[in-house]
PDB file of N, CA and C in Angstrom:
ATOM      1  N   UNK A   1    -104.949-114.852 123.020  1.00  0.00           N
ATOM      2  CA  UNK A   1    -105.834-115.178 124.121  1.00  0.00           C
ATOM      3  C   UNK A   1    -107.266-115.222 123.592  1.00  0.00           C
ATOM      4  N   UNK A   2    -107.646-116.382 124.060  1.00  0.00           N
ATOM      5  CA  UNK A   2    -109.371-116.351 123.503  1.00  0.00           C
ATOM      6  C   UNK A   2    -110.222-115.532 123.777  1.00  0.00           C
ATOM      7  N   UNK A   3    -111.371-115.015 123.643  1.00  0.00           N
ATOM      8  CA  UNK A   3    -112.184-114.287 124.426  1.00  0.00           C
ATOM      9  C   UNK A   3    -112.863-115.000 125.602  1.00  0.00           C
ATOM     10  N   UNK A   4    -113.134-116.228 126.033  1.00  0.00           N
ATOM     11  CA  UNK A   4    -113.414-117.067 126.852  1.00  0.00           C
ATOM     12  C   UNK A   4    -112.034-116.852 127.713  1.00  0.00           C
ATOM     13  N   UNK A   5    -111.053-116.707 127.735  1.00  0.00           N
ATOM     14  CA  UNK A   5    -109.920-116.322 128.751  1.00  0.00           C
ATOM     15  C   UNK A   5    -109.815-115.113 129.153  1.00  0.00           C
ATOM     16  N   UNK A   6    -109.877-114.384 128.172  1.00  0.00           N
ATOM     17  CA  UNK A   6    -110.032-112.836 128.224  1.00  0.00           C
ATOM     18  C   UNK A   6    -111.226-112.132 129.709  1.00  0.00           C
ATOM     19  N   UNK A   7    -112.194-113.114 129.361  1.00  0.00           N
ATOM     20  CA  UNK A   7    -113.297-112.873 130.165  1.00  0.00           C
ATOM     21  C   UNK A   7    -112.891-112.745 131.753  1.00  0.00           C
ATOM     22  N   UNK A   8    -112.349-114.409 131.591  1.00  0.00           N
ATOM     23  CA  UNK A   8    -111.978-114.875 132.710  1.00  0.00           C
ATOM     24  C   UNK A   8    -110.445-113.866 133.905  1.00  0.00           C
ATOM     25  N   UNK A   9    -109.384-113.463 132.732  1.00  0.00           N
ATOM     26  CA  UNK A   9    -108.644-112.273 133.424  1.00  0.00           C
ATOM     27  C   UNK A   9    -109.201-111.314 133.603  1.00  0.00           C
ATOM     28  N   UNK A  10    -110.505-110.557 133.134  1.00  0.00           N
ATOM     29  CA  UNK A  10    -110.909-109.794 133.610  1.00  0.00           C
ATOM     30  C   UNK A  10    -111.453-109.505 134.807  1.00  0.00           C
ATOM     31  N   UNK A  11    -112.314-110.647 135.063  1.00  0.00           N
ATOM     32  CA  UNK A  11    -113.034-110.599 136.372  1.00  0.00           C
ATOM     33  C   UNK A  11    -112.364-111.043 137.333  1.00  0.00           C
ATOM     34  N   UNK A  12    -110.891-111.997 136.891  1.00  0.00           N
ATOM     35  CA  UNK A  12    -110.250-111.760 138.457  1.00  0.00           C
ATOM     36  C   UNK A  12    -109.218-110.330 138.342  1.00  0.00           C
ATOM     37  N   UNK A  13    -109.344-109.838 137.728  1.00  0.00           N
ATOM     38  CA  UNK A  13    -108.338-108.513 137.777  1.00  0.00           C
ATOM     39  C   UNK A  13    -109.385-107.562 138.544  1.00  0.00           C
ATOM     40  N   UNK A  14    -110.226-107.368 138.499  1.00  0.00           N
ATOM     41  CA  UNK A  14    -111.408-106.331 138.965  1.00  0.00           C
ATOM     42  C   UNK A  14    -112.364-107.258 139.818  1.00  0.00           C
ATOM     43  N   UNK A  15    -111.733-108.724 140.375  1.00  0.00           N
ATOM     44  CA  UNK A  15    -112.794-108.961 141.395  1.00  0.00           C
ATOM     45  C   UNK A  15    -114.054-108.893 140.986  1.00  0.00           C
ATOM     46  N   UNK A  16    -114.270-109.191 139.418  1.00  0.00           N
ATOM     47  CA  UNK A  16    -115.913-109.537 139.651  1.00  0.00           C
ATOM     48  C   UNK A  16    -116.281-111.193 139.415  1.00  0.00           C
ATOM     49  N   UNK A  17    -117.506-111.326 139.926  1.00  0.00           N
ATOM     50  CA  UNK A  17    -117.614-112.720 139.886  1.00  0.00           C
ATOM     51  C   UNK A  17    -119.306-112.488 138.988  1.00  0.00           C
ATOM     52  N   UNK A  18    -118.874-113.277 138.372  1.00  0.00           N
ATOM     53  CA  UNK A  18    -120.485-113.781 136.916  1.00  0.00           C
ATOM     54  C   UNK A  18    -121.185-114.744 136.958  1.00  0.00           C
ATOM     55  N   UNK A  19    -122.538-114.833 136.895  1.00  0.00           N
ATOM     56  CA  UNK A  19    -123.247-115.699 136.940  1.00  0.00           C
ATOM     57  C   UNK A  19    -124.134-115.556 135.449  1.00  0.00           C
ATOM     58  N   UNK A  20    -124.011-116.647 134.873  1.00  0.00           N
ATOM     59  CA  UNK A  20    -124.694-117.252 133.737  1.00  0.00           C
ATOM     60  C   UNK A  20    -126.210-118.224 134.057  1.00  0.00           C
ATOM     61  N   UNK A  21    -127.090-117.562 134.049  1.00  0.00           N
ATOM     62  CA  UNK A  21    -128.231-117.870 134.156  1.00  0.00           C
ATOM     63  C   UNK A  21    -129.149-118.579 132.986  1.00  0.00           C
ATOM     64  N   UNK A  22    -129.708-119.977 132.707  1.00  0.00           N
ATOM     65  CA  UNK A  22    -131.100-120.122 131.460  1.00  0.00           C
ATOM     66  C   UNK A  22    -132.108-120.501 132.455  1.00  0.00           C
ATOM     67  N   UNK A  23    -132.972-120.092 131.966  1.00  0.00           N
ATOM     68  CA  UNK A  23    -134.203-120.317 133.020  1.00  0.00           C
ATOM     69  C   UNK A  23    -135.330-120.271 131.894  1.00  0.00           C
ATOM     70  N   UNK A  24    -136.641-120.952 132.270  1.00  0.00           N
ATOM     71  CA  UNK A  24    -137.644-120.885 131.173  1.00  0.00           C
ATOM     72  C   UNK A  24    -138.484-119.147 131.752  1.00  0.00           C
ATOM     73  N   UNK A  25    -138.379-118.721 130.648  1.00  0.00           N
ATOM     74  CA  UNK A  25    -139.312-117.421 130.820  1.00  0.00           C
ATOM     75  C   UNK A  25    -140.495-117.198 131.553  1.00  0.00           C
ATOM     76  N   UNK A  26    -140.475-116.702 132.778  1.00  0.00           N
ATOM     77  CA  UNK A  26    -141.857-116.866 133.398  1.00  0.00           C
ATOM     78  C   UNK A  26    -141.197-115.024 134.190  1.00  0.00           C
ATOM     79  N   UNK A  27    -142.477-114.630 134.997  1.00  0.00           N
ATOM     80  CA  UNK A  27    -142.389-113.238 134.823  1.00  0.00           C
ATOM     81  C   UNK A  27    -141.601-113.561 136.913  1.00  0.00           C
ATOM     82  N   UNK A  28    -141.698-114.515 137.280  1.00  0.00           N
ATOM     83  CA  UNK A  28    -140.767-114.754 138.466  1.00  0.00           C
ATOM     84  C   UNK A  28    -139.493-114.735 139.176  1.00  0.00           C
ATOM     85  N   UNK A  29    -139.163-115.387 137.482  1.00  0.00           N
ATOM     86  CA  UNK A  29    -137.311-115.908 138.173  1.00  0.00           C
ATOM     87  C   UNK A  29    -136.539-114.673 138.308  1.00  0.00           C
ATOM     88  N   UNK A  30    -136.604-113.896 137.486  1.00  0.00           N
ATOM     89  CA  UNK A  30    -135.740-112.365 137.227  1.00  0.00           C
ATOM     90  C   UNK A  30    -135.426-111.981 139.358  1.00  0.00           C
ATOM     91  N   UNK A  31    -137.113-111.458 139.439  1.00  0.00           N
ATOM     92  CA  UNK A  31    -137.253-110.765 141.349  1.00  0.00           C
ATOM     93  C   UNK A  31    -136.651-111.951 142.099  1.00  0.00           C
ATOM     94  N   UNK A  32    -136.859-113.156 142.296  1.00  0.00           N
ATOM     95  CA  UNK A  32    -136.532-114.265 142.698  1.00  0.00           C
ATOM     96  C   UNK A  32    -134.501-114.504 143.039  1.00  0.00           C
ATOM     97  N   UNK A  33    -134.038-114.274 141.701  1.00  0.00           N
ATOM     98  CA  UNK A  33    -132.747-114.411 141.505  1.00  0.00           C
ATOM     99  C   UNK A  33    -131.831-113.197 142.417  1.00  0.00           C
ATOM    100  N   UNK A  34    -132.746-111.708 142.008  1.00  0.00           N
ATOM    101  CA  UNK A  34    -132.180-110.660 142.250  1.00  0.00           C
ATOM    102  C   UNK A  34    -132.270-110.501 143.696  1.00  0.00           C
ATOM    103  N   UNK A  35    -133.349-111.138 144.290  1.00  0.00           N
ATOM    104  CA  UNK A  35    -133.354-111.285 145.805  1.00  0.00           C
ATOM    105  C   UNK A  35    -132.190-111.675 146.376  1.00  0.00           C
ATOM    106  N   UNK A  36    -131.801-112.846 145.903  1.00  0.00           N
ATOM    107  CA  UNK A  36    -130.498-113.607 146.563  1.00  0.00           C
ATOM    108  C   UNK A  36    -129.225-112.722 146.573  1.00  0.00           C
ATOM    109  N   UNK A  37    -129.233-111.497 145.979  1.00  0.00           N
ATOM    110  CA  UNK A  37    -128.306-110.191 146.182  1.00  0.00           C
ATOM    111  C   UNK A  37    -128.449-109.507 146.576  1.00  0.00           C
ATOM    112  N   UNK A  38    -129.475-108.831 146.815  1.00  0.00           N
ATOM    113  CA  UNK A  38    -130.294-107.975 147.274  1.00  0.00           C
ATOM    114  C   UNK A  38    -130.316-108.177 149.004  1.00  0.00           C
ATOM    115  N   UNK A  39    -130.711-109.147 149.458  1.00  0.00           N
ATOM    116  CA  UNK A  39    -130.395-109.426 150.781  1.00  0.00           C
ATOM    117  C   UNK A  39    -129.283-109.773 151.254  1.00  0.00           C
ATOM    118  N   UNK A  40    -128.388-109.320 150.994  1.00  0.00           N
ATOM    119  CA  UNK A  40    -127.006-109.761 151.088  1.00  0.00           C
ATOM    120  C   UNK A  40    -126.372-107.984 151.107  1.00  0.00           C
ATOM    121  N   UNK A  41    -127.114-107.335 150.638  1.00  0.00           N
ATOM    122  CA  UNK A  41    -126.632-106.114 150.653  1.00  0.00           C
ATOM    123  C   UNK A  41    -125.457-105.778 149.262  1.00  0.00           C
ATOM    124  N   UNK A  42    -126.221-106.284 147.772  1.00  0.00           N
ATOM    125  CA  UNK A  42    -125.214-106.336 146.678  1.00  0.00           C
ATOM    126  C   UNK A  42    -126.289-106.351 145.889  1.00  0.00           C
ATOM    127  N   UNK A  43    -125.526-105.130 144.946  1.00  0.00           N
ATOM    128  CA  UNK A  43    -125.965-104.502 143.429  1.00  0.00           C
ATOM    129  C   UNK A  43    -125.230-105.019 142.529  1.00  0.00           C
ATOM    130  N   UNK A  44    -125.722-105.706 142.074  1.00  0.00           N
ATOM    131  CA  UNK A  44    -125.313-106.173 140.678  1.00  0.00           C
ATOM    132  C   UNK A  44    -124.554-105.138 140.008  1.00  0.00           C
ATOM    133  N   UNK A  45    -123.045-105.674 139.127  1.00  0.00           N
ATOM    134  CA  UNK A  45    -122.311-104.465 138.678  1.00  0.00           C
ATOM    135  C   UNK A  45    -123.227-104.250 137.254  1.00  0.00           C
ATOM    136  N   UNK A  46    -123.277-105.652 136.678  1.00  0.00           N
ATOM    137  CA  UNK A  46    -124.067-105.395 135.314  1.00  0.00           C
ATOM    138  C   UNK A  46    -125.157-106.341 135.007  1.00  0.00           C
ATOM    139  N   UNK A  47    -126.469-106.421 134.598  1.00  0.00           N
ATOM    140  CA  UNK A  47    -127.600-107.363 134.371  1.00  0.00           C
ATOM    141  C   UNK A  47    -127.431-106.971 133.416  1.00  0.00           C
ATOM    142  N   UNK A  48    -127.773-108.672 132.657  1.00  0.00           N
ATOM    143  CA  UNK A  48    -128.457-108.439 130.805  1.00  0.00           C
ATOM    144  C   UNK A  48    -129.321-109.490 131.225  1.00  0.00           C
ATOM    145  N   UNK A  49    -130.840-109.269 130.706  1.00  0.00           N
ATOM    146  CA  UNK A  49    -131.319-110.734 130.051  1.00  0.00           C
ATOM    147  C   UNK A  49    -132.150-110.354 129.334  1.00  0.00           C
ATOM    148  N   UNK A  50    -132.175-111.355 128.507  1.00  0.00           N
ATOM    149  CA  UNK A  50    -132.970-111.887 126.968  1.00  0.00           C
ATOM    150  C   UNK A  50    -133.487-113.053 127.099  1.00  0.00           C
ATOM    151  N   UNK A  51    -134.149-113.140 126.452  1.00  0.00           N
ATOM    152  CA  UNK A  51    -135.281-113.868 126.254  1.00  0.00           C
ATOM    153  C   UNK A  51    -135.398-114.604 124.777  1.00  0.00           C
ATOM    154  N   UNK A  52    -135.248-115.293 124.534  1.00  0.00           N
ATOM    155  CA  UNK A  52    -134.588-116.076 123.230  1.00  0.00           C
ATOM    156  C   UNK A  52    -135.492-117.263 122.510  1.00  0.00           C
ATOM    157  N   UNK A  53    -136.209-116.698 121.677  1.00  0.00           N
ATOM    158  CA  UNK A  53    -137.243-117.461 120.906  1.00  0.00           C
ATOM    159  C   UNK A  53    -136.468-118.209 120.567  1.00  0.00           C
ATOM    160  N   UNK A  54    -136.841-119.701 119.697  1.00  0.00           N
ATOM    161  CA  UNK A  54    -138.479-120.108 119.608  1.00  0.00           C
ATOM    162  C   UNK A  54    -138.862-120.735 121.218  1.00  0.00           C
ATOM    163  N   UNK A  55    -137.886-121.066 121.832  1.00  0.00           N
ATOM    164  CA  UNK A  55    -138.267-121.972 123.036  1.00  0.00           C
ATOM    165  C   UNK A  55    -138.687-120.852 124.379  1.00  0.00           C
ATOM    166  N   UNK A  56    -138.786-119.868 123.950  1.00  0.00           N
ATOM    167  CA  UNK A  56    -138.637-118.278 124.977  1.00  0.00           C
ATOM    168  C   UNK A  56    -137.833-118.669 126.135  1.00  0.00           C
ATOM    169  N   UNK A  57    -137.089-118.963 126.065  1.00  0.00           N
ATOM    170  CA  UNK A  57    -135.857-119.408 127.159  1.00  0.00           C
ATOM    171  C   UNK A  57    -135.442-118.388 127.411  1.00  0.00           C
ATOM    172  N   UNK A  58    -135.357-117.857 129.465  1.00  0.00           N
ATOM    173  CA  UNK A  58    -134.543-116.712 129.416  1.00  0.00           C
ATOM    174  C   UNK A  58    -133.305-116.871 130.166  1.00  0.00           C
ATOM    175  N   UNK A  59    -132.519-115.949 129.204  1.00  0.00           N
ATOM    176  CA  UNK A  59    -130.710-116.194 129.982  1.00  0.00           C
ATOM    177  C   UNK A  59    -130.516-114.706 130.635  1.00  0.00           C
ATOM    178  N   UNK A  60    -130.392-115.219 132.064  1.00  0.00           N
ATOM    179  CA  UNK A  60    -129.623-114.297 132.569  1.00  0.00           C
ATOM    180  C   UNK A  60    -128.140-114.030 133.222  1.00  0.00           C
ATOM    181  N   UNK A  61    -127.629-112.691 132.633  1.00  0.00           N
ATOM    182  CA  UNK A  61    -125.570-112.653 132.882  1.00  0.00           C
ATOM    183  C   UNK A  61    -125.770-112.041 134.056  1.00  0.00           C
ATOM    184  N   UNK A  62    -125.136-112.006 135.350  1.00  0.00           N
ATOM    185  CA  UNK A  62    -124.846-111.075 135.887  1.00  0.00           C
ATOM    186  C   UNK A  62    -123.393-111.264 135.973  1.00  0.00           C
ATOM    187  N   UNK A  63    -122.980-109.473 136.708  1.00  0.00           N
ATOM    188  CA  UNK A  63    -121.357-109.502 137.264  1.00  0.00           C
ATOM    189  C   UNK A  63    -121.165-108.254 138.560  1.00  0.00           C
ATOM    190  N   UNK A  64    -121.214-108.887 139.384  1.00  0.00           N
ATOM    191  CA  UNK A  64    -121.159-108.665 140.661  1.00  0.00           C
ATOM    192  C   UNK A  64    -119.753-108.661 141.220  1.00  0.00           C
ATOM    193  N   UNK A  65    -119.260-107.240 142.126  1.00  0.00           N
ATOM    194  CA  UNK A  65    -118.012-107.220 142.614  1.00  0.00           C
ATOM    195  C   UNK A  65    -118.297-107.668 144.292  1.00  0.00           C
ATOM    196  N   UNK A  66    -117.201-107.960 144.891  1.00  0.00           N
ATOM    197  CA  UNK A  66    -117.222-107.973 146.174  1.00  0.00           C
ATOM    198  C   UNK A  66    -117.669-109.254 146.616  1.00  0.00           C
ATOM    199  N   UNK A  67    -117.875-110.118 146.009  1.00  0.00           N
ATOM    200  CA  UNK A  67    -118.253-111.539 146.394  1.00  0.00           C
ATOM    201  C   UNK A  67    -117.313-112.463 146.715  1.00  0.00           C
ATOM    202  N   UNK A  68    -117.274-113.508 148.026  1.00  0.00           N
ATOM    203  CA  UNK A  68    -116.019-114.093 148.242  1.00  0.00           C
ATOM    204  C   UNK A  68    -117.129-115.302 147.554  1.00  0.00           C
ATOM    205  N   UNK A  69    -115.458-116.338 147.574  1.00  0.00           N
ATOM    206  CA  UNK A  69    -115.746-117.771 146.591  1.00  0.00           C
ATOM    207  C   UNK A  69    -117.050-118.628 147.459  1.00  0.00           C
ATOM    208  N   UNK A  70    -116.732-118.978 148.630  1.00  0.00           N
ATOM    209  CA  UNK A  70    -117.699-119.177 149.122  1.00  0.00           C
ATOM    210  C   UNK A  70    -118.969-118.586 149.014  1.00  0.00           C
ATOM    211  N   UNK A  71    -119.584-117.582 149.000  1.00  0.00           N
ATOM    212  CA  UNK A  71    -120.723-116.730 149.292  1.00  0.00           C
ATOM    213  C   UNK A  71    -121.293-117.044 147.308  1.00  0.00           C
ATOM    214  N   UNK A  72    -120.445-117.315 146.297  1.00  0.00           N
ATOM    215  CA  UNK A  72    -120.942-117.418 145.091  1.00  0.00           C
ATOM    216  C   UNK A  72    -120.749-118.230 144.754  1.00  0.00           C
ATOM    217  N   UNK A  73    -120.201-119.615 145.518  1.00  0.00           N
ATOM    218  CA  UNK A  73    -121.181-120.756 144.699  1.00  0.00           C
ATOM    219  C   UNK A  73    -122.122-121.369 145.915  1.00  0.00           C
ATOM    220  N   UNK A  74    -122.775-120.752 146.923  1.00  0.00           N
ATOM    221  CA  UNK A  74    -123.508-120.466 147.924  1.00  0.00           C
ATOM    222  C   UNK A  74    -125.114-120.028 147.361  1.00  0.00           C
ATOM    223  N   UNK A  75    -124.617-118.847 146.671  1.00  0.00           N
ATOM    224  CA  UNK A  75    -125.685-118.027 145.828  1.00  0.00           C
ATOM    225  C   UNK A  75    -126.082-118.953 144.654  1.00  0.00           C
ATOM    226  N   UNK A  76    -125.022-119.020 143.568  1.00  0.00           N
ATOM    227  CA  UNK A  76    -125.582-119.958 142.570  1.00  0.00           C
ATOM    228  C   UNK A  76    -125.896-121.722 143.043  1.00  0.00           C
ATOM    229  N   UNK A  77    -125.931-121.939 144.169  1.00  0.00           N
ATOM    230  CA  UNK A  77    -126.727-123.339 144.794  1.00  0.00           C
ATOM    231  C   UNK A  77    -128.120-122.546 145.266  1.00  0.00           C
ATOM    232  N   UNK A  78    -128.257-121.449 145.370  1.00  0.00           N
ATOM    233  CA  UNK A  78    -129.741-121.280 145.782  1.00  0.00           C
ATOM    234  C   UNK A  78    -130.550-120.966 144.418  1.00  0.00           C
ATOM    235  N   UNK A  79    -129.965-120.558 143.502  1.00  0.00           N
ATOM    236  CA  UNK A  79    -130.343-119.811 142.107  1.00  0.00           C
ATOM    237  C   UNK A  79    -130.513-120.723 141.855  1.00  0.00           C
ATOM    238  N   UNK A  80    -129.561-122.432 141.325  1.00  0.00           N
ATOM    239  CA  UNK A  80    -130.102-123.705 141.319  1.00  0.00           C
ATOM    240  C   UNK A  80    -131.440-123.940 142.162  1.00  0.00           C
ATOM    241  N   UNK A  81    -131.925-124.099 142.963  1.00  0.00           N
ATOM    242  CA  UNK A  81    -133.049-124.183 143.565  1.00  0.00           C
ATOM    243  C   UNK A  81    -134.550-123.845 143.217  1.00  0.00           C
ATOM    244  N   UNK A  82    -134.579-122.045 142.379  1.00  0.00           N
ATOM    245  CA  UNK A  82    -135.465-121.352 142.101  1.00  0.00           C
ATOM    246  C   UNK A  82    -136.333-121.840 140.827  1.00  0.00           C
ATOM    247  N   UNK A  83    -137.621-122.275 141.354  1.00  0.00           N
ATOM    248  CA  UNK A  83    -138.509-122.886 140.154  1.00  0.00           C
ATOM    249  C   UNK A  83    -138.151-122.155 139.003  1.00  0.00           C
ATOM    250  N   UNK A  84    -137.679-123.232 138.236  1.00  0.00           N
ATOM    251  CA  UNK A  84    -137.698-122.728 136.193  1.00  0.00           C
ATOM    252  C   UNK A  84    -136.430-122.514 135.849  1.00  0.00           C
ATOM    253  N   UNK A  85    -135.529-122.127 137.075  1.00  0.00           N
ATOM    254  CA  UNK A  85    -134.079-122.251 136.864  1.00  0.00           C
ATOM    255  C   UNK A  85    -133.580-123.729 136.168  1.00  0.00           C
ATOM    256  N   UNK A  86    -133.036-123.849 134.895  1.00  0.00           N
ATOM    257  CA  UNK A  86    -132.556-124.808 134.462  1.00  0.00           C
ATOM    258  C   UNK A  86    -130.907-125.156 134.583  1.00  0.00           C
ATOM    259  N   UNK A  87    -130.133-124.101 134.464  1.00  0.00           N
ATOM    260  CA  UNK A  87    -128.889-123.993 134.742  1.00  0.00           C
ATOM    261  C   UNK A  87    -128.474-122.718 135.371  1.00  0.00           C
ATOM    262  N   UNK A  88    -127.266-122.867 136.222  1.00  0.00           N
ATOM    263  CA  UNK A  88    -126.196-121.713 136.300  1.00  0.00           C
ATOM    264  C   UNK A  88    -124.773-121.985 136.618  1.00  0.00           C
ATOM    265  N   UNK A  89    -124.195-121.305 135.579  1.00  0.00           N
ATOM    266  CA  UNK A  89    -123.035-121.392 135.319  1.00  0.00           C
ATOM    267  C   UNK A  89    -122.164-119.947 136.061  1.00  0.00           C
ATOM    268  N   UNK A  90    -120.388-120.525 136.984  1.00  0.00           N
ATOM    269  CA  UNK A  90    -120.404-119.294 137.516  1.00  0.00           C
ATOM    270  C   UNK A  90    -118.749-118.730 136.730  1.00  0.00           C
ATOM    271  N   UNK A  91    -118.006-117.573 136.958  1.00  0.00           N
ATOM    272  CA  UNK A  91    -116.923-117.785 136.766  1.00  0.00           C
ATOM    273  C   UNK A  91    -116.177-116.704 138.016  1.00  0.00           C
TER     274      UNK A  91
END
């Protein structure tokens, strides 16, 4: 099993759902993104982001439990929206 599959049985075994974030580095998108959970009444299970020279591009992972299918690609159409957001990818 690949680790790209691996990933993927995990988070439907434990119900989490991930969002893959690049966004250009500005000190906004991070509060911006985290809002769209936050008002919803949801803590992120795990945040990483980095910030990735030379282009300072920042990627952000999250993995969030308790999210139905609807409500997360709901969320990642508003995360699409947020100035500087370039992509998001969900699984």
């Amino acid at each position: 099993m690949s680790s790209s599959e691996a990933a993927v049985a995990e988070a439907v075994s434990n119900n989490l759902s991930r969002f893959s974030i690049h966004a250009r580095a500005e000190p906004g998108v991070m509060p911006r993104v985290l809002e769209l959970f936050a008002k919803r009444g949801l803590v992120p299970y795990r945040w990483q982001s980095v910030v990735t020279p030379p282009d300072a591009g920042l990627t952000i992972d999250i993995e969030i439990a308790g999210m139905p299918l609807e409500t997360v690609d709901y969320v990642a159409a508003c995360i699409r929206m947020i100035a500087g957001v370039d992509v998001v990818l969900t699984i």
